[in-house]
Protein backbone atom coordinates (compact mmCIF):
# COMPACT_ATOMS: atom_id res chain seq x y z
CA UNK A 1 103.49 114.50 81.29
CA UNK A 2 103.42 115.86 84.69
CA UNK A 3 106.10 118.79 85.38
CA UNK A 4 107.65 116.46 87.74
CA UNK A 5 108.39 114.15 84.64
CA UNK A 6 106.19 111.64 85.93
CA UNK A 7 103.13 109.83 83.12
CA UNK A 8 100.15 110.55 84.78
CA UNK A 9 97.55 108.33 85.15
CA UNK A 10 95.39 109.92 82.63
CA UNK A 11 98.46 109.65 80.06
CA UNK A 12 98.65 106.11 81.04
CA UNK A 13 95.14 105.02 80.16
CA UNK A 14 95.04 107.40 77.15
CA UNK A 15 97.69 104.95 75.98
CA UNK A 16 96.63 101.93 76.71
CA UNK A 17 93.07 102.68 74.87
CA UNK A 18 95.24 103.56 72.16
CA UNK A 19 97.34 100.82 71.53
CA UNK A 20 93.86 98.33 72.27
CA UNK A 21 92.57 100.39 69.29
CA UNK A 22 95.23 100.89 66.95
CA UNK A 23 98.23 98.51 67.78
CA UNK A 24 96.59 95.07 68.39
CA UNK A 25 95.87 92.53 65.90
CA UNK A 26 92.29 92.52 65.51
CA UNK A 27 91.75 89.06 66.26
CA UNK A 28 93.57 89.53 69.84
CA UNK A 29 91.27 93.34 70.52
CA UNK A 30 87.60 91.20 69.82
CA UNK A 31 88.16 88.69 72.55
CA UNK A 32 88.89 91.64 75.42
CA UNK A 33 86.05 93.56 74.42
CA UNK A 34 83.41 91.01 74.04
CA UNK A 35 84.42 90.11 77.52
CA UNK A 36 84.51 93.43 78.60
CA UNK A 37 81.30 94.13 77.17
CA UNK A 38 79.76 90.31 78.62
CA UNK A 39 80.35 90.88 81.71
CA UNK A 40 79.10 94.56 82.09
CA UNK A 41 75.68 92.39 80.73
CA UNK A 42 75.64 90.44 83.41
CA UNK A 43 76.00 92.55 86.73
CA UNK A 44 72.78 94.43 88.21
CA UNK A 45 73.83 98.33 88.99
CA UNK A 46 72.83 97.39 92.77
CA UNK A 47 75.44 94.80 92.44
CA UNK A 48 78.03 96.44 91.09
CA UNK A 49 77.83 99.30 93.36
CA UNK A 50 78.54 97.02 96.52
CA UNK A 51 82.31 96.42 95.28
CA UNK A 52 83.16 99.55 96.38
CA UNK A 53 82.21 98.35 100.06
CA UNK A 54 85.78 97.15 99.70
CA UNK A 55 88.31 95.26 97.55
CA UNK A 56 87.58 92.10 99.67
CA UNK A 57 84.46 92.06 98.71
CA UNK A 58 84.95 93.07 95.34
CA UNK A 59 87.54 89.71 95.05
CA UNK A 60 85.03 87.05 97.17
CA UNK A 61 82.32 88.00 94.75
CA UNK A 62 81.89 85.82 91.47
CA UNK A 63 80.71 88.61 89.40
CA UNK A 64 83.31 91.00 90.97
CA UNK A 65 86.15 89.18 90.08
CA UNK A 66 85.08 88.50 86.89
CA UNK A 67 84.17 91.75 86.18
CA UNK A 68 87.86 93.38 88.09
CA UNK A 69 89.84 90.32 85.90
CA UNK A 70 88.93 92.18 82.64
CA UNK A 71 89.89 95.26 83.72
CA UNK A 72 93.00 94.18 84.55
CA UNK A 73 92.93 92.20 81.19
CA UNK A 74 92.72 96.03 79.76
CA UNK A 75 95.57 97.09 81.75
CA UNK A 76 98.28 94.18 80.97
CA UNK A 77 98.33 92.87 84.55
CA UNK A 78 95.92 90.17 84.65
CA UNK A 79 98.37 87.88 86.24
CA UNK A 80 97.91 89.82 89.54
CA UNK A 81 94.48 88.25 89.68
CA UNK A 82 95.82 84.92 88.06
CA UNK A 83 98.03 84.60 90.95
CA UNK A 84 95.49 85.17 93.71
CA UNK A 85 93.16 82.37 92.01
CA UNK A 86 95.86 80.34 91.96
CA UNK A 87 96.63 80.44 95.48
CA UNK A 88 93.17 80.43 96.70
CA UNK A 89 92.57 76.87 94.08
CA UNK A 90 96.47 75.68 95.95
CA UNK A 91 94.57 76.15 99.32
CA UNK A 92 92.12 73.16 98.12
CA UNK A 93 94.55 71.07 96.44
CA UNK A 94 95.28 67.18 98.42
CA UNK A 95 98.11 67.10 100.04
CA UNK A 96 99.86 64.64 98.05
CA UNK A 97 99.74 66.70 94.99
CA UNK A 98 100.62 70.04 96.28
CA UNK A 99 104.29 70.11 96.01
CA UNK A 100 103.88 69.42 92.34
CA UNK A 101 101.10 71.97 92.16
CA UNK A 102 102.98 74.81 93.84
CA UNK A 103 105.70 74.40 91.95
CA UNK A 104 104.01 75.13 88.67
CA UNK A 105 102.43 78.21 90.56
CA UNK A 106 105.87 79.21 91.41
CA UNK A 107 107.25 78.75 88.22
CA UNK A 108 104.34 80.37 86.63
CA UNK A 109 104.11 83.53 88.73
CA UNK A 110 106.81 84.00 91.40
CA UNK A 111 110.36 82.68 90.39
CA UNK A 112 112.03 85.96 88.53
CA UNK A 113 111.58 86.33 85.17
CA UNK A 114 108.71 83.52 84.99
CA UNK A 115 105.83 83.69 82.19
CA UNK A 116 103.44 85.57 84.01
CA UNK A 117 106.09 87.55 86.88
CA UNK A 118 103.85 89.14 89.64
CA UNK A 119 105.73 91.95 91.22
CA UNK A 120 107.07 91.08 94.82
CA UNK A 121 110.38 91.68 96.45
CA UNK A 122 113.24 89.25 96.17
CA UNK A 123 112.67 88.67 99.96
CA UNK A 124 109.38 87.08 99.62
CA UNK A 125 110.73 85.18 96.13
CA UNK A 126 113.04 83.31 98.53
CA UNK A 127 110.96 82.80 101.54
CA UNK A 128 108.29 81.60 99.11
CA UNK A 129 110.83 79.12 97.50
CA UNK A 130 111.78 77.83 100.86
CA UNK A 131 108.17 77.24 101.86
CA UNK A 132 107.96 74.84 98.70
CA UNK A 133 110.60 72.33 100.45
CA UNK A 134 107.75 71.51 103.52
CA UNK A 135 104.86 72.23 101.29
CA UNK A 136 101.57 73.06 102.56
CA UNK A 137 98.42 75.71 102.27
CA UNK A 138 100.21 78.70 103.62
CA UNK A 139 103.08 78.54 101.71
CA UNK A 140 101.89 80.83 99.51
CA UNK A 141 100.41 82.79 101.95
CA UNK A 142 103.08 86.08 102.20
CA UNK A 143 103.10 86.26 98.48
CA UNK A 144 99.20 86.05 97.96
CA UNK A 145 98.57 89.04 100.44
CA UNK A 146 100.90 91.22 99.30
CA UNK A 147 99.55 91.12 95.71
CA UNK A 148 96.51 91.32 97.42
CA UNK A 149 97.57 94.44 98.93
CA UNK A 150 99.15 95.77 95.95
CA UNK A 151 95.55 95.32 93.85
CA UNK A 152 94.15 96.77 96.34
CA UNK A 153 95.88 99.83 96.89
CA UNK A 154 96.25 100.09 93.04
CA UNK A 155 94.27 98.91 90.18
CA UNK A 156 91.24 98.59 92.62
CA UNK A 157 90.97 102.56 92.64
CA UNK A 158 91.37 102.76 89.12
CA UNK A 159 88.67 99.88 88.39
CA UNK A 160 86.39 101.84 90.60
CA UNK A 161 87.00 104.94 88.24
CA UNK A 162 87.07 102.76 84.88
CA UNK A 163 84.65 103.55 82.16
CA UNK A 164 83.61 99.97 82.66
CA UNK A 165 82.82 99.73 86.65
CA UNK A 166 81.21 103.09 86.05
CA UNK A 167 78.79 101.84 83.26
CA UNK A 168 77.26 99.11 85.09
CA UNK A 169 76.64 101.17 88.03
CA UNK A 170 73.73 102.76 85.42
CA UNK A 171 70.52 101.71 85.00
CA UNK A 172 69.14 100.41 81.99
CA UNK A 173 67.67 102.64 80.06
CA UNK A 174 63.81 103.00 80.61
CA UNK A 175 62.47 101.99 77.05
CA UNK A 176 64.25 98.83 77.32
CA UNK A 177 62.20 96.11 79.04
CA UNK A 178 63.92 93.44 80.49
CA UNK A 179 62.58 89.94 79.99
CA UNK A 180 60.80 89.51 82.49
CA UNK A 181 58.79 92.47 81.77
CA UNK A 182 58.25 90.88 78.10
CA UNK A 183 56.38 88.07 79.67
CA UNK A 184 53.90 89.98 81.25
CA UNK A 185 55.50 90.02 84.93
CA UNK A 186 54.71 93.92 85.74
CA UNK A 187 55.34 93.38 89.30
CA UNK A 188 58.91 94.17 89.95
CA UNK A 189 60.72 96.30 92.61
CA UNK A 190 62.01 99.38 91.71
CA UNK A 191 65.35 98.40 92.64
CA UNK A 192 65.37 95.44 90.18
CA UNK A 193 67.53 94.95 86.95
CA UNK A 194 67.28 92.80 84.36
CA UNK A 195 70.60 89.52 84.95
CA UNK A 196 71.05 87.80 82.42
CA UNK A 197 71.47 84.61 83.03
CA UNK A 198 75.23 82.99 82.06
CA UNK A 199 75.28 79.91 79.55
């Protein structure tokens, strides 16, 4: 603990490895990791390092998201990410099924004290609420970019210093051909890594 009296971040992370390891049920700590560990196998180090171009384009990308969504599956605050899915899937949605559809968001991630409570002011609770009565595709729109913002300015850093964004910025090791290699393709570029493919 900082002399302030304040966790540090370091303290922080130290305990959330520790409770993964030693506190879970085992049958809940084997899903996270073989996530974890999936997608890590399935991002190219070239890849990986262009999410720290920014947090948008971290988010747009497939493999990005996926990879950012199990991080904060590490961390306890997947529903940040949840929410922002959500939104962008409302955006999409027919208009004469959003009002049902945005409630269920709403009741899911915004009203106080909801299942999966995303952290925004009471302010933007309300306004949100109100935007429900004349539902459309921006009526999510205040809440969605400040969680936005608050990833951002948050658990993006600490993704971007995460054991896990750090390991697939690595290349493979060198004595382990990649598949294409094992069928006698020799012709690759140097800046090539072996994707495998999802199912």
């Amino acid at each position: 603990m900082s002399s302030g009296g304040r966790v540090s971040a370091k303290d922080i992370k130290h305990k959330i490895g520790f409770l993964l390891q030693k506190t879970e049920p085992q049958q809940e700590q084997k899903p996270l990791k073989e996530k974890l560990k999936a997608t890590e196998n399935r991002i190219s180090p070239v890849e990986a390092q262009k999410w720290k171009t920014s947090f948008n384009y971290l988010i747009q990308n497939e493999h990005g998201r996926k990879a950012f969504s199990a991080f904060l599956q590490s961390e306890y605050s997947q529903e940040n990410i949840e929410f922002w899915e959500a939104c962008e899937e409302f955006k999409q949605t027919s208009e004469d099924k959003m009002k049902l559809k945005g409630g269920k968001i709403f009741e899911q991630y915004v009203e106080a004290d909801s299942p999966n409570e995303v952290n925004l002011d009471s302010a933007t609770r309300e306004s949100t609420r109100k935007n429900l009565e004349n539902c459309d595709e921006s009526c999510f729109a205040e809440a969605q970019s400040k969680i936005f913002t608050l990833m951002e300015k948050d658990s993006y850093i600490r993704f971007l210093k995460s054991k896990l964004f750090l390991e697939m910025c690595q290349p493979p090791p060198n004595n382990k051909p990649c598949s294409l290699e094992k069928r006698g393709k020799h012709h690759i570029s140097e800046h090539s890594q072996c994707v495998p493919s999802y199912a």
